[in-house]
N, C-alpha and C. Protein backbone atom coordinates (compact mmCIF):
# COMPACT_ATOMS: atom_id res chain seq x y z
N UNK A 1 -19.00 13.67 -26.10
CA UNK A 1 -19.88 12.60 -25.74
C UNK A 1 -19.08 11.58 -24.91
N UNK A 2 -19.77 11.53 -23.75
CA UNK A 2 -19.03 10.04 -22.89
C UNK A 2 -19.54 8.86 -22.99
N UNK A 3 -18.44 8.04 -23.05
CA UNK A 3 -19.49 6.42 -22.99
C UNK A 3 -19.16 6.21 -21.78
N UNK A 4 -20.00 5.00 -21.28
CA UNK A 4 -20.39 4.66 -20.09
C UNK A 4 -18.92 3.90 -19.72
N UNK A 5 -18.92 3.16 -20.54
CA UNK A 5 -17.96 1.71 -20.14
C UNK A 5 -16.47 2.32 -20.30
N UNK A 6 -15.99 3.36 -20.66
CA UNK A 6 -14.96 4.14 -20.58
C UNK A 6 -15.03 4.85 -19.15
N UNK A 7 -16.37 5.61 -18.88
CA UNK A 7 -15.97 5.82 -17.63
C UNK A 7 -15.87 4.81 -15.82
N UNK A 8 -16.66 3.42 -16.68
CA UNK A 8 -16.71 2.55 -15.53
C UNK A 8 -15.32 2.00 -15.50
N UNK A 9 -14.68 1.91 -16.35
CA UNK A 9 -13.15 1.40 -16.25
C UNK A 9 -12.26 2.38 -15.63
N UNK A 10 -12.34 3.45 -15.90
CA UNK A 10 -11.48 4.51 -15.38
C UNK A 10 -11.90 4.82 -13.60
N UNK A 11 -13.42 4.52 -13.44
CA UNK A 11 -13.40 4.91 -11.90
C UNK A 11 -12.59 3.86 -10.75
N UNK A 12 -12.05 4.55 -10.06
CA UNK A 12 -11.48 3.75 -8.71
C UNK A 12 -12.44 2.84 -8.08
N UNK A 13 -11.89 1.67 -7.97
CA UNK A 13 -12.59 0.82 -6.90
C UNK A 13 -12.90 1.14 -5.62
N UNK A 14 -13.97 1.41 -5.38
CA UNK A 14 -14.14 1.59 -3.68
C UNK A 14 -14.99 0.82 -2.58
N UNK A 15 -14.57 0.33 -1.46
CA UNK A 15 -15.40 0.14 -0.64
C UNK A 15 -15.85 0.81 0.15
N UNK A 16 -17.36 1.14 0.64
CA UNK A 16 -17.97 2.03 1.22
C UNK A 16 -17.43 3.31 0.93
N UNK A 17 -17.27 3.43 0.05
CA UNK A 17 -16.78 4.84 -0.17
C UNK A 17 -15.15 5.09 -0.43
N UNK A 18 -14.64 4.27 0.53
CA UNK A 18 -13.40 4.34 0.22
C UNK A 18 -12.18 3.23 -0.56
N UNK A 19 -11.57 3.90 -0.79
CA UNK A 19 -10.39 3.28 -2.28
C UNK A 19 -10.19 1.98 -1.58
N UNK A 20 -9.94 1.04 -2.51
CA UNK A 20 -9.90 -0.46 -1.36
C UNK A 20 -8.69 -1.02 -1.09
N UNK A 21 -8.08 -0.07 -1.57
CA UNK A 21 -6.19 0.06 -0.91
C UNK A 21 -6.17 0.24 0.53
N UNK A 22 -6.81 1.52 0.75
CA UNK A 22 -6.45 2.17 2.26
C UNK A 22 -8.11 1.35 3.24
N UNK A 23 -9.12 0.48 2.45
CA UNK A 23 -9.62 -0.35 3.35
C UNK A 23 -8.98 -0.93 3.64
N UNK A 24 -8.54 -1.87 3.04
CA UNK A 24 -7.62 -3.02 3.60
C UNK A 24 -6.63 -2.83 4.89
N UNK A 25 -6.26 -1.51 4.20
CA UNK A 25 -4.79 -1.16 5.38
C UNK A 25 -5.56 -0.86 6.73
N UNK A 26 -6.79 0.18 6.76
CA UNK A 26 -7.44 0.32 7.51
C UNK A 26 -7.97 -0.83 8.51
N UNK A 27 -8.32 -1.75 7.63
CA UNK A 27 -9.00 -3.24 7.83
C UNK A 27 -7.81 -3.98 9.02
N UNK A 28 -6.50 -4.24 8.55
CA UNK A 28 -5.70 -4.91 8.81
C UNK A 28 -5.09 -4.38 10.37
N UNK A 29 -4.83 -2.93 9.82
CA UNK A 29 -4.45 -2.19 10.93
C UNK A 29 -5.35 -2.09 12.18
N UNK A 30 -6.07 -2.16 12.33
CA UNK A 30 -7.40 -2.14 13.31
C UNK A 30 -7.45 -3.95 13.62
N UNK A 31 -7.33 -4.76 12.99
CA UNK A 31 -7.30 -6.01 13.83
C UNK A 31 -5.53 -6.62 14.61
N UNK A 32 -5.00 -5.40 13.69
CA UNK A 32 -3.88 -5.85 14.62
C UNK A 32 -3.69 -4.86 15.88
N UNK A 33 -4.55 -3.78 15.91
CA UNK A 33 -4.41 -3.34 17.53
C UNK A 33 -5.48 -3.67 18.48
N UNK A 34 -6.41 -4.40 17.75
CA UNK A 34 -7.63 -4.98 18.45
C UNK A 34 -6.99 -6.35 18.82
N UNK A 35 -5.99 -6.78 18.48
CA UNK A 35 -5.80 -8.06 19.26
C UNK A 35 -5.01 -8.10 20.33
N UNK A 36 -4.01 -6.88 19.71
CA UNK A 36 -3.12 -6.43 20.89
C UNK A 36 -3.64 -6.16 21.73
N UNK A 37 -4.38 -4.81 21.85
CA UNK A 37 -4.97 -3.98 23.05
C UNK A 37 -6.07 -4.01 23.14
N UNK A 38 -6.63 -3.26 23.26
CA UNK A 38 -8.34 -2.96 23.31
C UNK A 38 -8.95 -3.16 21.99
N UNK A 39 -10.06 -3.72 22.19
CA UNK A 39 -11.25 -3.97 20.75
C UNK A 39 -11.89 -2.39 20.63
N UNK A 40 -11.98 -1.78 21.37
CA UNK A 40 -12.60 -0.44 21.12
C UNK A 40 -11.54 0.71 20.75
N UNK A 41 -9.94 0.03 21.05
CA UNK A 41 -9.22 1.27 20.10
C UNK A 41 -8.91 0.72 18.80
N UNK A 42 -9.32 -0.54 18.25
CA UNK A 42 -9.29 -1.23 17.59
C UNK A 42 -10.16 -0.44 16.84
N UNK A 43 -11.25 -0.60 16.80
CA UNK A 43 -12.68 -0.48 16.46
C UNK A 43 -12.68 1.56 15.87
N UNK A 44 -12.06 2.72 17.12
CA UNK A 44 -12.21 3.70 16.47
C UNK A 44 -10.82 3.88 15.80
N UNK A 45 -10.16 3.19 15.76
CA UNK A 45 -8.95 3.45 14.73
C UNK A 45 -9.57 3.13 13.05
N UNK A 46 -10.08 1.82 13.19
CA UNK A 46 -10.76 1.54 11.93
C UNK A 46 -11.91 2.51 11.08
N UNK A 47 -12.59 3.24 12.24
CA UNK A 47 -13.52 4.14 12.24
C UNK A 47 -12.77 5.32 11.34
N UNK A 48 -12.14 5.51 11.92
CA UNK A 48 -11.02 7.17 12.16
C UNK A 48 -10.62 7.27 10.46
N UNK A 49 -10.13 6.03 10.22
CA UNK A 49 -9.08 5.86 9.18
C UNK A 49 -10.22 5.44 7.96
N UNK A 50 -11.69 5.18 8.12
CA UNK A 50 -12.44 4.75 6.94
C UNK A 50 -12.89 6.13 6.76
N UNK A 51 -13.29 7.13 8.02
CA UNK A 51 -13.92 8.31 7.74
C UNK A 51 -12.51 8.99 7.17
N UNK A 52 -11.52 9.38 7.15
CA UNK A 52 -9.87 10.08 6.81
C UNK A 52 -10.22 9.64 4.84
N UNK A 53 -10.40 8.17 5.46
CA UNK A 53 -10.49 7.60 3.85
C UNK A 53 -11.43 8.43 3.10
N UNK A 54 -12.58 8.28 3.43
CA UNK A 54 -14.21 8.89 2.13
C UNK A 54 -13.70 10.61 2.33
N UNK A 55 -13.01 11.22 2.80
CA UNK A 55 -12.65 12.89 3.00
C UNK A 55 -11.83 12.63 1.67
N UNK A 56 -10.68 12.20 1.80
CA UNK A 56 -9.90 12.03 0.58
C UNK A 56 -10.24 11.58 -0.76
N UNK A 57 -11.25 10.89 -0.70
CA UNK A 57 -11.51 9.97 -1.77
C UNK A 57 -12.87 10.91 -2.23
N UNK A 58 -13.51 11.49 -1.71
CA UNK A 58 -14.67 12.36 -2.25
C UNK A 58 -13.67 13.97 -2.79
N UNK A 59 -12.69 14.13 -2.13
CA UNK A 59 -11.91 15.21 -2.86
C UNK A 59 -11.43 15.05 -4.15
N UNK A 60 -10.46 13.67 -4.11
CA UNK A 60 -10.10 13.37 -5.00
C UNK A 60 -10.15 11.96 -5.90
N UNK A 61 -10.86 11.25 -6.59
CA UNK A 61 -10.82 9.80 -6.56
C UNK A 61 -9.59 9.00 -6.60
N UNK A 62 -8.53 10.02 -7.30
CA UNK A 62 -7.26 9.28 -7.49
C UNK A 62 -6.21 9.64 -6.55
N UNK A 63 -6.53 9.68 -5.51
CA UNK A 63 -5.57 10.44 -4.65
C UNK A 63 -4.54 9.56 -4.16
N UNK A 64 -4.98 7.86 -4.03
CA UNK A 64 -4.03 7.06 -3.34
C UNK A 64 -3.15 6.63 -4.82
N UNK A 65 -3.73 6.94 -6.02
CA UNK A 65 -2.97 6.61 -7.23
C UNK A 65 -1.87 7.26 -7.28
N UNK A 66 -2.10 8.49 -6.76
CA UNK A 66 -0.98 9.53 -6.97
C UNK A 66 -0.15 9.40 -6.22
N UNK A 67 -0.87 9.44 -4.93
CA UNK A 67 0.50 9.40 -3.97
C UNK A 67 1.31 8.05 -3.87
N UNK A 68 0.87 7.11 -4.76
CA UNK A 68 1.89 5.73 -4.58
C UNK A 68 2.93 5.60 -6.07
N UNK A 69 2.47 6.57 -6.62
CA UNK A 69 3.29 7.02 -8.21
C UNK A 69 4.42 8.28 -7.57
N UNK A 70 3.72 8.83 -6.78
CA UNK A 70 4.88 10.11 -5.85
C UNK A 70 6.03 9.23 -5.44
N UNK A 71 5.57 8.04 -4.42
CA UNK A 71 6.39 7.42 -3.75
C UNK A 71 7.24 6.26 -4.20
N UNK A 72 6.86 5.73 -5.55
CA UNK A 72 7.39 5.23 -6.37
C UNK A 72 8.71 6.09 -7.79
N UNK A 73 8.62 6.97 -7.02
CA UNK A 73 9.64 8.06 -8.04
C UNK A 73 11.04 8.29 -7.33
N UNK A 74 12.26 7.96 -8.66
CA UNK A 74 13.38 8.41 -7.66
C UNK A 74 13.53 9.87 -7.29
N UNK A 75 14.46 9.60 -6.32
CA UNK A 75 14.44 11.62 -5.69
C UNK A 75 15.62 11.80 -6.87
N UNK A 76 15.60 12.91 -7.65
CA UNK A 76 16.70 13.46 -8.25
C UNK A 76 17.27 14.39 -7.62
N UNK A 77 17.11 15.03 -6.82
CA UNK A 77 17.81 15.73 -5.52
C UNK A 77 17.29 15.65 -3.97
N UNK A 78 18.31 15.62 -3.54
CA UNK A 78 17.83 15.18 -2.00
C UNK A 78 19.27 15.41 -1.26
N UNK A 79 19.12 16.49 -0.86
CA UNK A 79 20.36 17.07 0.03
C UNK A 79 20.58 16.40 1.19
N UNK A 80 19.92 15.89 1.42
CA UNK A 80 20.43 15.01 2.99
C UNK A 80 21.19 13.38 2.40
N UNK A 81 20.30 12.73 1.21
CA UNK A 81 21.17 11.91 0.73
C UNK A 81 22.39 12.16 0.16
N UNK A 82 22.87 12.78 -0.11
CA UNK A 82 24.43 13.49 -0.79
C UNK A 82 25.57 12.65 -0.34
N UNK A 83 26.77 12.91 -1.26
CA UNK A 83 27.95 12.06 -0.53
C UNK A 83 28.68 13.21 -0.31
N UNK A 84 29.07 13.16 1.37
CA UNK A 84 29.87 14.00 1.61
C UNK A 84 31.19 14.03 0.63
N UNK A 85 31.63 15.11 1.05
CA UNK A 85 33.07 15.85 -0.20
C UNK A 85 34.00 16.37 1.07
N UNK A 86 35.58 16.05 0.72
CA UNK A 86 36.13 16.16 1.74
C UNK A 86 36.99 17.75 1.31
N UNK A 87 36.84 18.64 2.10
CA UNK A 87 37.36 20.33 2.11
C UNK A 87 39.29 19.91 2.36
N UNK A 88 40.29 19.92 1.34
CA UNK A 88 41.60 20.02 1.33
C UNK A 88 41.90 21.67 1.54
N UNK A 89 42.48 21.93 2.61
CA UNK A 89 42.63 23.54 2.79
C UNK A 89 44.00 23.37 2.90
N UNK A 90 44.93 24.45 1.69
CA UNK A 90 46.43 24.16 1.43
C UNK A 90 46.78 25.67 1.11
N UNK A 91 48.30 25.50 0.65
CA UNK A 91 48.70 26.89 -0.03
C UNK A 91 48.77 26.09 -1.37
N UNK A 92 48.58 27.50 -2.45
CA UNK A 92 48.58 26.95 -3.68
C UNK A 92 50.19 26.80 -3.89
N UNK A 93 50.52 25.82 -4.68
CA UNK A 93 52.04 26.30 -5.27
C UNK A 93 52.45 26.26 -6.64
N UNK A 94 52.74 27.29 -6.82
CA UNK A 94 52.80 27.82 -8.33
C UNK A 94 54.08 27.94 -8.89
């Protein structure tokens, strides 16, 4: 049995559909190239990135939860971060 108010707490906030994390960014991002450049690449960037948004967010509701818990995790391996090790090539002496 579900209760209601358990599942209204647990659903993601959304505007128009989409999570109101990646509105905002969407939001923000689109008036800062609409002031720069053109209002109409302004305008389908905002477009682009609200429709990108409701694709993701109808797949998954928690999808921006996850991926900011991904990106919030240390790397426990990561071969490119490594500290190089320096190769001593000798004769042994015994």
């Amino acid at each position: 049995m579900s209760r209601p108010a358990a599942i209204a707490l647990n659903k993601p906030l959304l505007i128009v559909g989409v999570d109101r994390k990646l509105a905002g960014l969407a939001c923000i991002l689109s008036v800062i190239v609409g002031a720069n450049g053109s209002k109409i690449a302004g305008l389908v960037l905002f477009l682009g990135l609200c429709m990108m948004g409701r694709r993701l967010t109808r797949r998954d509701p928690n999808i921006f939860m996850v991926i900011n818990q991904i990106r919030k995790q240390k790397t426990l391996y990561d071969p490119i971060k490594r500290e190089w090790f320096r190769l001593l090539i000798g004769r042994r002496t015994e």
